[in-house]
Structure formats: C-alpha cells, structure tokens
Protein backbone atom coordinates (compact mmCIF):
# COMPACT_ATOMS: atom_id res chain seq x y z
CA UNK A 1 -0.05 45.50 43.83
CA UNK A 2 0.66 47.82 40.70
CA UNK A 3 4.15 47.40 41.02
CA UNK A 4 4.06 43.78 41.03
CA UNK A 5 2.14 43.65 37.91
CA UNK A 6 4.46 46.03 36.55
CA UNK A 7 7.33 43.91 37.28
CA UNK A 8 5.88 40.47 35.82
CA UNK A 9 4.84 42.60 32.77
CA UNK A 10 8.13 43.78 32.41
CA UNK A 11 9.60 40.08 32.82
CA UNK A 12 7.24 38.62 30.51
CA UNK A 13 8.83 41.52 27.54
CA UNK A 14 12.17 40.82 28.66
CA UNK A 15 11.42 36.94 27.97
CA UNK A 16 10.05 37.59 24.87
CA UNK A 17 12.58 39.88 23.45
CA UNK A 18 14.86 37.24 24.33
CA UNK A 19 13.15 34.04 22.73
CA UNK A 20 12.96 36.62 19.63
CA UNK A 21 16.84 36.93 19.88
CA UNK A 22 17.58 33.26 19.98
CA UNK A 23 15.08 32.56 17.40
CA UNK A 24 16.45 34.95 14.52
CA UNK A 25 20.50 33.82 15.97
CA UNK A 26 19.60 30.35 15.15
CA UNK A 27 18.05 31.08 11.55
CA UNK A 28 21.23 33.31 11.19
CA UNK A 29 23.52 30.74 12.34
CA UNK A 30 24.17 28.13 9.07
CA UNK A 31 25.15 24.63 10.21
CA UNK A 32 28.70 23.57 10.43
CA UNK A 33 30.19 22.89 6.78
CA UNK A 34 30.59 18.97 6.88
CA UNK A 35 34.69 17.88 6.07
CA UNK A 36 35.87 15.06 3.96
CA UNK A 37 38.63 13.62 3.40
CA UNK A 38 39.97 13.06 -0.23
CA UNK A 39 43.09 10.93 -0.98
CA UNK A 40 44.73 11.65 -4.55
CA UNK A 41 47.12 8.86 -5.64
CA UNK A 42 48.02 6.16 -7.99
CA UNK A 43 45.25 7.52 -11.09
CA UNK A 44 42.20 7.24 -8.80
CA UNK A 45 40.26 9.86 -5.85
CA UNK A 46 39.51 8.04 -2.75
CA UNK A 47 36.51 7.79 -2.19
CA UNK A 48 35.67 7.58 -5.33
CA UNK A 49 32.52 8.89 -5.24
CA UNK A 50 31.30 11.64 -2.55
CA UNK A 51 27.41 12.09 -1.79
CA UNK A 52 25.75 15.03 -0.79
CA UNK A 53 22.75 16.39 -0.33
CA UNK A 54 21.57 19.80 -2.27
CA UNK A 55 22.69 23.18 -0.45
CA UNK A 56 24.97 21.23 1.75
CA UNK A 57 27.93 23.08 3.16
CA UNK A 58 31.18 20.83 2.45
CA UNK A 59 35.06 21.20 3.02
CA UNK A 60 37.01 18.68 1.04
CA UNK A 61 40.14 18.30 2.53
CA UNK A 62 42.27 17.09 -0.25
CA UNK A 63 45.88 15.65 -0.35
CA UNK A 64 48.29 13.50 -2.71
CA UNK A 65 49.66 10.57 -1.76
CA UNK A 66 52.12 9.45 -4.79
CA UNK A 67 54.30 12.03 -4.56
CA UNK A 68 53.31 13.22 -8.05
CA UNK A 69 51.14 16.61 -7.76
CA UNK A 70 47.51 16.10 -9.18
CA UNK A 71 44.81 18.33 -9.43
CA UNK A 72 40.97 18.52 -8.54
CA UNK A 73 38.36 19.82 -10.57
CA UNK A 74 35.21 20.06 -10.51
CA UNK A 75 34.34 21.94 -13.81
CA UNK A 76 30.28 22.51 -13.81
CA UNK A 77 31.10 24.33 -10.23
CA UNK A 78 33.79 26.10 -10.94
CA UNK A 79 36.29 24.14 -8.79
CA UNK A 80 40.07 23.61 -10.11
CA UNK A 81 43.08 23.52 -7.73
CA UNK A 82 46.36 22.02 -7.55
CA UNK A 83 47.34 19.60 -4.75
CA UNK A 84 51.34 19.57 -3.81
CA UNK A 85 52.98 16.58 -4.23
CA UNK A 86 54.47 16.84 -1.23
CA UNK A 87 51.05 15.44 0.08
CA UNK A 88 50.12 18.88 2.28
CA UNK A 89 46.26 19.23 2.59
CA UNK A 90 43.99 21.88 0.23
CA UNK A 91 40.82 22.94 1.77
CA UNK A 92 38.32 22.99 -1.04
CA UNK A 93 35.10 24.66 0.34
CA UNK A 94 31.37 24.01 -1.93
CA UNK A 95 27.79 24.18 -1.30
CA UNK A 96 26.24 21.26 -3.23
CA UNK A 97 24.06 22.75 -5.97
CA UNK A 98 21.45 21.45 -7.69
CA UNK A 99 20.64 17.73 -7.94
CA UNK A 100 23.22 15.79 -10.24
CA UNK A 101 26.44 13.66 -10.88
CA UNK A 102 29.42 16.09 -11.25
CA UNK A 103 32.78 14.46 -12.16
CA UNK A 104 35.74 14.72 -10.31
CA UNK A 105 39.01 15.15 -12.47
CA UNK A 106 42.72 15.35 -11.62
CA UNK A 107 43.70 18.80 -13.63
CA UNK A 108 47.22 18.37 -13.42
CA UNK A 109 49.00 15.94 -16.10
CA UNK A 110 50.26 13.42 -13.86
CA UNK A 111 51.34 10.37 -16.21
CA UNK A 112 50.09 7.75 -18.24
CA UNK A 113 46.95 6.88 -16.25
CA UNK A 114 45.94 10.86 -15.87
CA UNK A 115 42.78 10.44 -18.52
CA UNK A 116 41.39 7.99 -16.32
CA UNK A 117 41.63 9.93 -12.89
CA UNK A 118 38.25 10.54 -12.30
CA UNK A 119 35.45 10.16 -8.74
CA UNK A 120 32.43 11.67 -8.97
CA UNK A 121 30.74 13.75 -6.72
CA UNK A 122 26.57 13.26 -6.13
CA UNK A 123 24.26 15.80 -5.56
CA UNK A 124 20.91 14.13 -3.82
CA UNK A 125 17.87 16.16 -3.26
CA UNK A 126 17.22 18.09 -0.11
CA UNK A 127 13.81 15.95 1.28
C-alpha cells in the first residue's frame, strides 16, 4: 500500500509542477503582434486612419505605390522611416502607447501635395 501512495503523491507533484510551468509560459508568452497593411500613394495613407487599442503589439507593413518614395512618421513615438519607391514593403514595429490621436506624416518631400499627406493613427483604451 505505501508504495502506491507514494506513487500517486509523486504524480500529483509532477502534475502540479507542470500546470505551474504552463501557467508562468503563458504569462511569458506576449500575444502575436497584429500586421497591417499601409498603402503610401498619390498624397494620402491608406487606411487613413489605423485604430488600436493601448499596449497593443502592431507591425505596419508599409509600401509606396506611386513610384515616388514617401516617408512615415509618427513623431510623438519616435517613428520616421523611408519607404522605396520602388514599392518594396518596410516593417514598422510599435506598441500603442497611451490613449490618443497621433498623426501619420509622409517625411519624405514627395511633391506638391506632400503638406497634406497625413492618416492618423488612434490609440483606444485597454477595457
């Protein structure tokens, strides 16, 4: 009899070290960093305005389409990069700060319309 309950007891602490384990993985493990697609082109970012929610892990996945090179900026975080105008894709990885409406600006002069090549990017609170 001993040695049964000394198996079970030692199956019950193997369990539990194990539910431990998969607990602390899955508050290690941060979720998967949500991609969008941004189109450059013609004076305007498409879409023009991108919503996210606070501490949100995004991957902007910029390209031109005009065959002029533009650039993306996002100056309150930091963001500026140029986008080829041979239309290859720029990863642009962010975590949405805090809560707030953060323009989106093309960097690069890129003609006439250039001043008015702006999206904006929303920052909604984390409920």
């Amino acid at each position: 009899m001993k040695s049964w309950a000394s198996f079970a007891c030692a199956l019950a602490a193997v369990a539990a070290v194990a539910a431990a384990g998969a607990v602390a993985d899955g508050q290690l493990a941060a979720p998967a960093a949500r991609t969008i697609e941004v189109v450059a082109g013609d004076f305007k970012f498409e879409p023009a305005v991108i919503e996210v929610v606070e501490g949100e892990r995004v991957v902007l996945k910029a390209r031109t389409t005009d065959g002029k090179k533009h650039g993306l900026a996002i100056k309150e975080m930091g963001i500026k990069t140029t986008l080829p105008k041979t239309g290859e894709v720029v990863s642009i990885e962010l975590t949405a700060g805090k809560p707030g409406t953060y323009t989106i600006a093309c960097s690069v002069y890129c003609g006439n319309g250039h001043s008015r090549m702006k999206g904006q990017l929303v920052v909604s609170a984390r409920k």
